[in-house]
Protein backbone atom coordinates (compact mmCIF):
# COMPACT_ATOMS: atom_id res chain seq x y z
CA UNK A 1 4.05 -3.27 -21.30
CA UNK A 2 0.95 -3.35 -19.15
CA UNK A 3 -2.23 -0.49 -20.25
CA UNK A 4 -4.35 0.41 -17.73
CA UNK A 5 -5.80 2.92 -20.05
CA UNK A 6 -9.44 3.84 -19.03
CA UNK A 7 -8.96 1.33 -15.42
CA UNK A 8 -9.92 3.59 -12.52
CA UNK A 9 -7.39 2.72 -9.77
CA UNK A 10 -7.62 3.65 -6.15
CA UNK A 11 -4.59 4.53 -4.30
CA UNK A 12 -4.22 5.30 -0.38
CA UNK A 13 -0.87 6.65 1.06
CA UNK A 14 -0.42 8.75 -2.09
CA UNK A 15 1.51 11.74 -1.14
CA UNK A 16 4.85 9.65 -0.71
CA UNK A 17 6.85 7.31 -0.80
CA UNK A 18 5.82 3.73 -2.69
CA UNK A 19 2.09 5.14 -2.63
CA UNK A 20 3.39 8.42 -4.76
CA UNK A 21 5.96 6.11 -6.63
CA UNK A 22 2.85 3.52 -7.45
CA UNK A 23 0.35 6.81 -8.63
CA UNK A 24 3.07 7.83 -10.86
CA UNK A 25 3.65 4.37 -12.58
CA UNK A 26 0.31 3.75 -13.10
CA UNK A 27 -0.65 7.07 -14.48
CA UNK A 28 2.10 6.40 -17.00
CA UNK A 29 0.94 3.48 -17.84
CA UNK A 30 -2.58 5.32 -19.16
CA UNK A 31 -4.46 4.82 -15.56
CA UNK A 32 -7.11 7.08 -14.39
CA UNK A 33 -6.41 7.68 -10.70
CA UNK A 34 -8.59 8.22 -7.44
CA UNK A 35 -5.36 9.65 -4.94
CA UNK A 36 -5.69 9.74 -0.95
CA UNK A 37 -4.02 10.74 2.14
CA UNK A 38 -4.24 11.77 5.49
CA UNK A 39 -2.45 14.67 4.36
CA UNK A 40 -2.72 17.03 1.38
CA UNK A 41 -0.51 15.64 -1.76
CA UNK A 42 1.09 18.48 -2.88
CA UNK A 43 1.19 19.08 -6.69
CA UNK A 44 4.70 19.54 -7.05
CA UNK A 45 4.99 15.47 -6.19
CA UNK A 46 2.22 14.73 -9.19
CA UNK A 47 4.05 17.36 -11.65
CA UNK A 48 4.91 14.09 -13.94
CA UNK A 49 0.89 13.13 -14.04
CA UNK A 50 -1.01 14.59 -16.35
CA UNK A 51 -4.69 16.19 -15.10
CA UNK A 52 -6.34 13.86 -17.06
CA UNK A 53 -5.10 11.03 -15.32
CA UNK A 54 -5.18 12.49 -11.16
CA UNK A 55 -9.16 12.65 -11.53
CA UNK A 56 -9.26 12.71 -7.51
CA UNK A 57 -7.44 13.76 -4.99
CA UNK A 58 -8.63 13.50 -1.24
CA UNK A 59 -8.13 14.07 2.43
CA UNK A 60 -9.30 10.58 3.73
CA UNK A 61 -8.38 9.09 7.21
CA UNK A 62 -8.39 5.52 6.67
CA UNK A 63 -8.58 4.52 10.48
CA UNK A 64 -12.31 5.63 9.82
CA UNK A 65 -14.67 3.80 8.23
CA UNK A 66 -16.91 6.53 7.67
CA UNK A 67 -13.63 8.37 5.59
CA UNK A 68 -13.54 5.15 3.65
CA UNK A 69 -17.23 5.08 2.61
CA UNK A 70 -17.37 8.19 1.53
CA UNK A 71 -13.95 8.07 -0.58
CA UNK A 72 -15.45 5.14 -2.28
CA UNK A 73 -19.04 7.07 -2.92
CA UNK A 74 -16.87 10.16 -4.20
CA UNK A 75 -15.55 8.23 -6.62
CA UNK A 76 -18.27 6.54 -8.00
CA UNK A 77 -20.12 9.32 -8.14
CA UNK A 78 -17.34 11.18 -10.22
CA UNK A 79 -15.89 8.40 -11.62
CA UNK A 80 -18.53 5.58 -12.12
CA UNK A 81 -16.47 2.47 -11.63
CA UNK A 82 -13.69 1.15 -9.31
CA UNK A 83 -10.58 -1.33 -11.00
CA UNK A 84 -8.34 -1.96 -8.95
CA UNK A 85 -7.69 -0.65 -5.14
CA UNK A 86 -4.21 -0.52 -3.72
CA UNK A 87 -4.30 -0.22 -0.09
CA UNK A 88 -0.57 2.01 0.83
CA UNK A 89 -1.69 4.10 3.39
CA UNK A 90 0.50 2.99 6.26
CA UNK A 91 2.42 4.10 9.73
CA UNK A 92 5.61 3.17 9.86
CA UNK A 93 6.86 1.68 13.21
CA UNK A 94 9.30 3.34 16.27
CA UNK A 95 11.19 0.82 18.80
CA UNK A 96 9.57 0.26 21.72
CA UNK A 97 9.85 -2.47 24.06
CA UNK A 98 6.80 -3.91 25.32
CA UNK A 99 6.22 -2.00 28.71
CA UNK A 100 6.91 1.17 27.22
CA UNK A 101 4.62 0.49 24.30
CA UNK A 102 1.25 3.12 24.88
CA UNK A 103 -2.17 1.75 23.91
CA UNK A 104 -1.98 4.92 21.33
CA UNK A 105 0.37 3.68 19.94
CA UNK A 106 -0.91 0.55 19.43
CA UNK A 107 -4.09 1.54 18.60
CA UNK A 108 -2.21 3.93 15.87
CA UNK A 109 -0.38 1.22 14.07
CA UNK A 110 -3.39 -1.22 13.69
CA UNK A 111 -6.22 1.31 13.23
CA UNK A 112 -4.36 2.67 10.42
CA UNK A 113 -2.12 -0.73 8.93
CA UNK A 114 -4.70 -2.92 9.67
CA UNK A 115 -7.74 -2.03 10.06
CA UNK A 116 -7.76 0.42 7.57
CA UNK A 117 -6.71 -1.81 4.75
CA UNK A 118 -10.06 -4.04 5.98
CA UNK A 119 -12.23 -0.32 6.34
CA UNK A 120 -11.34 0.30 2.68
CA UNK A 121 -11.54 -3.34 0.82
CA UNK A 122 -14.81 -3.52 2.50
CA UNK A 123 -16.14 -0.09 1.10
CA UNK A 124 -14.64 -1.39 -2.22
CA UNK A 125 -15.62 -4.73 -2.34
CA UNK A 126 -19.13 -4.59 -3.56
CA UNK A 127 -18.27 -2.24 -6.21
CA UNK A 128 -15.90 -4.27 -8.15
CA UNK A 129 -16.33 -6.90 -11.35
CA UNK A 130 -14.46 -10.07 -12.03
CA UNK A 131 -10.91 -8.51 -13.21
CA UNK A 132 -10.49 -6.28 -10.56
CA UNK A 133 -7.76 -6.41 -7.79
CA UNK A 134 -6.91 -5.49 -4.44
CA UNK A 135 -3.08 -5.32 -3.33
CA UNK A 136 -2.44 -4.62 0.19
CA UNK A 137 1.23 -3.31 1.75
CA UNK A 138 2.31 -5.35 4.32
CA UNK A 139 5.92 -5.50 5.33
CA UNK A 140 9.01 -7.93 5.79
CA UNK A 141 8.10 -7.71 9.38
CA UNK A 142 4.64 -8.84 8.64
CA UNK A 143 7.16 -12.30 7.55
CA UNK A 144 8.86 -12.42 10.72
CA UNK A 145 9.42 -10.76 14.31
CA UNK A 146 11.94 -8.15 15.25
CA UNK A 147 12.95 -6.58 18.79
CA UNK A 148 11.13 -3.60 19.97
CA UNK A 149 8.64 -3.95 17.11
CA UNK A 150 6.49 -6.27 18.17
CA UNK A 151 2.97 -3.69 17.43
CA UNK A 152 4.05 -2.73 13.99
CA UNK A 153 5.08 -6.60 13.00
CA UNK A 154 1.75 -7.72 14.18
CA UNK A 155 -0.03 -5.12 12.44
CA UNK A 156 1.70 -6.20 8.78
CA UNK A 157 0.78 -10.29 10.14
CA UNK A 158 -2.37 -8.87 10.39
CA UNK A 159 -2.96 -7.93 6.82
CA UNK A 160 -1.41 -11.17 5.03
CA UNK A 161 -3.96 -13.32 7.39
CA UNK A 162 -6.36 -10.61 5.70
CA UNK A 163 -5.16 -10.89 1.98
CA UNK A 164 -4.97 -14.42 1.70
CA UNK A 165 -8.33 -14.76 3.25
CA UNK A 166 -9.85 -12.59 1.42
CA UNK A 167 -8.27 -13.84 -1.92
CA UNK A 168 -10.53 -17.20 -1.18
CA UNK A 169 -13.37 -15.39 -0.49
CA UNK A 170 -13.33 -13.36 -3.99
CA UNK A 171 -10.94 -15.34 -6.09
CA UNK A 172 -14.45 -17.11 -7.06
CA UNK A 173 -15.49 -13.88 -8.10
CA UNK A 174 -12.96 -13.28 -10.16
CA UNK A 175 -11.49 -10.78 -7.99
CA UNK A 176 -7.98 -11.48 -6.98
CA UNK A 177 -5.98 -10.14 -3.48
CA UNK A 178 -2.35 -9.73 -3.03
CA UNK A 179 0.32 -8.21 -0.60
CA UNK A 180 3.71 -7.05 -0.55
CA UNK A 181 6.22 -6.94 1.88
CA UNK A 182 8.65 -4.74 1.38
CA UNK A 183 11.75 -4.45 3.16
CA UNK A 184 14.45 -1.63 3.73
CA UNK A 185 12.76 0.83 1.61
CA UNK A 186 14.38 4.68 0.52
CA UNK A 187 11.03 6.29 1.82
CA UNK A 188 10.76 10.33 3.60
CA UNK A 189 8.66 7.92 6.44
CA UNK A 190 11.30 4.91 7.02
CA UNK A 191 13.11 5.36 10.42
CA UNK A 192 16.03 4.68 8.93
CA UNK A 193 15.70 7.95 6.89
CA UNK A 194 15.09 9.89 9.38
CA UNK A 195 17.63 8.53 11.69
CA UNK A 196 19.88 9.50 9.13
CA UNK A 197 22.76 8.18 6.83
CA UNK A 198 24.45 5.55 9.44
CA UNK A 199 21.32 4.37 10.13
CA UNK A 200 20.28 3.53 6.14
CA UNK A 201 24.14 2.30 6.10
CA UNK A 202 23.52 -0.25 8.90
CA UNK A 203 20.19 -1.80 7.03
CA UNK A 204 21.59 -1.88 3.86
CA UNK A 205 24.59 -4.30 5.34
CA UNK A 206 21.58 -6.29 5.94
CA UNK A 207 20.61 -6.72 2.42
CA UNK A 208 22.34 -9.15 -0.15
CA UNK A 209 22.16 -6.18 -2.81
CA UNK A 210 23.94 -4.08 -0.38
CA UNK A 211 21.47 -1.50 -1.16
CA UNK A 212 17.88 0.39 0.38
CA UNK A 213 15.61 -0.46 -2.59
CA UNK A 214 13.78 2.67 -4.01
CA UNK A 215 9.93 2.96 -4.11
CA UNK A 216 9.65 2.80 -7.99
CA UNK A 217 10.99 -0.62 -7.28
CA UNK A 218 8.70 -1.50 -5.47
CA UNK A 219 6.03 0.13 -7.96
CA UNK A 220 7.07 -1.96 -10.72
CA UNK A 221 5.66 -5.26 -9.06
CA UNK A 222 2.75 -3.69 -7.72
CA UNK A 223 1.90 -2.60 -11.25
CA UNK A 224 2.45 -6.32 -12.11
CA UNK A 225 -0.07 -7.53 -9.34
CA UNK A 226 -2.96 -5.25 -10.73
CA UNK A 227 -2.35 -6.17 -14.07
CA UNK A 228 -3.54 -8.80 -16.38
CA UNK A 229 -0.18 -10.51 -16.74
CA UNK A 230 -0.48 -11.45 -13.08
CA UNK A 231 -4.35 -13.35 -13.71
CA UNK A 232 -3.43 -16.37 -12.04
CA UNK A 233 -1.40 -14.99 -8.72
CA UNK A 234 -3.99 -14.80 -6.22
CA UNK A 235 -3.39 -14.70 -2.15
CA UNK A 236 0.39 -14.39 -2.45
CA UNK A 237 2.83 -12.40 -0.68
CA UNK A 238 5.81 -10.86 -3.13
CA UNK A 239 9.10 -10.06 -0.71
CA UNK A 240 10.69 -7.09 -2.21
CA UNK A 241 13.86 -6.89 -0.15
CA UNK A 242 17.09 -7.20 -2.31
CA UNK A 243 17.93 -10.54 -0.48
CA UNK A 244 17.15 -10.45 3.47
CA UNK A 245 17.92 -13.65 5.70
């Protein structure tokens, strides 16, 4: 079983879904943990995590650099040191076709998917030592194309182009980059969810499994990525998706 005892890990996207599911893992697994959201995480959500392990917990917009900088000199400043960084913090897409698609919109999705996954990592980057990591969440549409998504999928290309650059820029550093995709995911934020239960039936005909796959799935190979065991797995994308075509 991987330790991360005494690793300071940063986590965006932290008050749900695989962002909450990821804090909760890796405070199990001994990590001290800098938590951040756009919105407050409500304590109820950590109850499992121990205060010793949530050392921080902030209100950080990561469509602003400016939020980013100073989430990174908060916790260096309280925390001294910076491990391992797992970008989460995400929007999750609504179908529009191309003519009804608003340039808020647009600007929403890759201010936030994109462009705050590069805002953080580059806050980060000069902070961390050979052993660290940096996995980013990209999605199975960040794979391949889909009708009426064509913002959100190019937001989630977006950040594999970024990760797997960025993995040959520091991989000589000793600083490895990684993504996942995930696909139909159980999350409070997936349309699907919120559509309602013939909507999650419909995607999870889609999958081989037959299922949604749960955020401590999804978790479990994130905690992989950041830890030692994965040393050698450096610019890759992991497809968590139960089997999609």
């Amino acid at each position: 079983m991987t330790d991360f005892t005494g690793k300071v890990i940063l986590v965006t996207g932290a008050a749900s879904g695989i962002g909450l599911a990821t804090a909760i893992k890796l405070a199990a697994l001994g990590a001290h943990l800098a938590l951040a959201d756009i919105v407050d995480i409500p304590h109820e959500k950590i109850s499992t995590i121990s205060e010793e392990q949530v050392l921080l917990m902030l209100l950080v917009d990561v469509s602003s650099s400016e939020g980013c900088k100073r989430f990174v000199r908060d916790v260096l400043n309280d925390l001294g040191k910076i491990d391992h960084v797992f970008n989460c913090a995400g929007v999750n897409p609504t179908a529009f076709d191309l003519i009804n698609t608003t340039d808020d919109y647009f600007h929403k999705l890759i201010n936030t998917n994109l462009f705050g996954t590069f805002a953080l990592s580059r806050a980060c980057v000069s902070h961390l030592k050979p052993g660290a990591t940096i996995t980013n969440v990209s999605s199975i549409l960040g794979t391949k194309g889909a009708p009426l998504m064509s913002v959100y999928s190019a937001s989630k290309w977006g950040v594999i182009g970024f990760t797997k650059s960025l993995a040959m820029e520091l991989g000589p550093k000793g600083i490895r980059v990684n993504a996942i995709a995930p696909g139909y995911i159980d999350t409070p934020t997936n349309s699907d969810v919120v559509e309602g239960e013939e909507a999650m039936k419909r995607s999870a005909a889609k999958v081989a499994m037959g299922r949604l796959g749960t955020p401590e799935e999804v978790a479990n190979a994130v905690a992989w990525l950041l830890s030692d065991e994965a040393r050698y797995v450096n610019g890759s994308v992991f497809e968590i998706n139960g089997g999609l075509a």
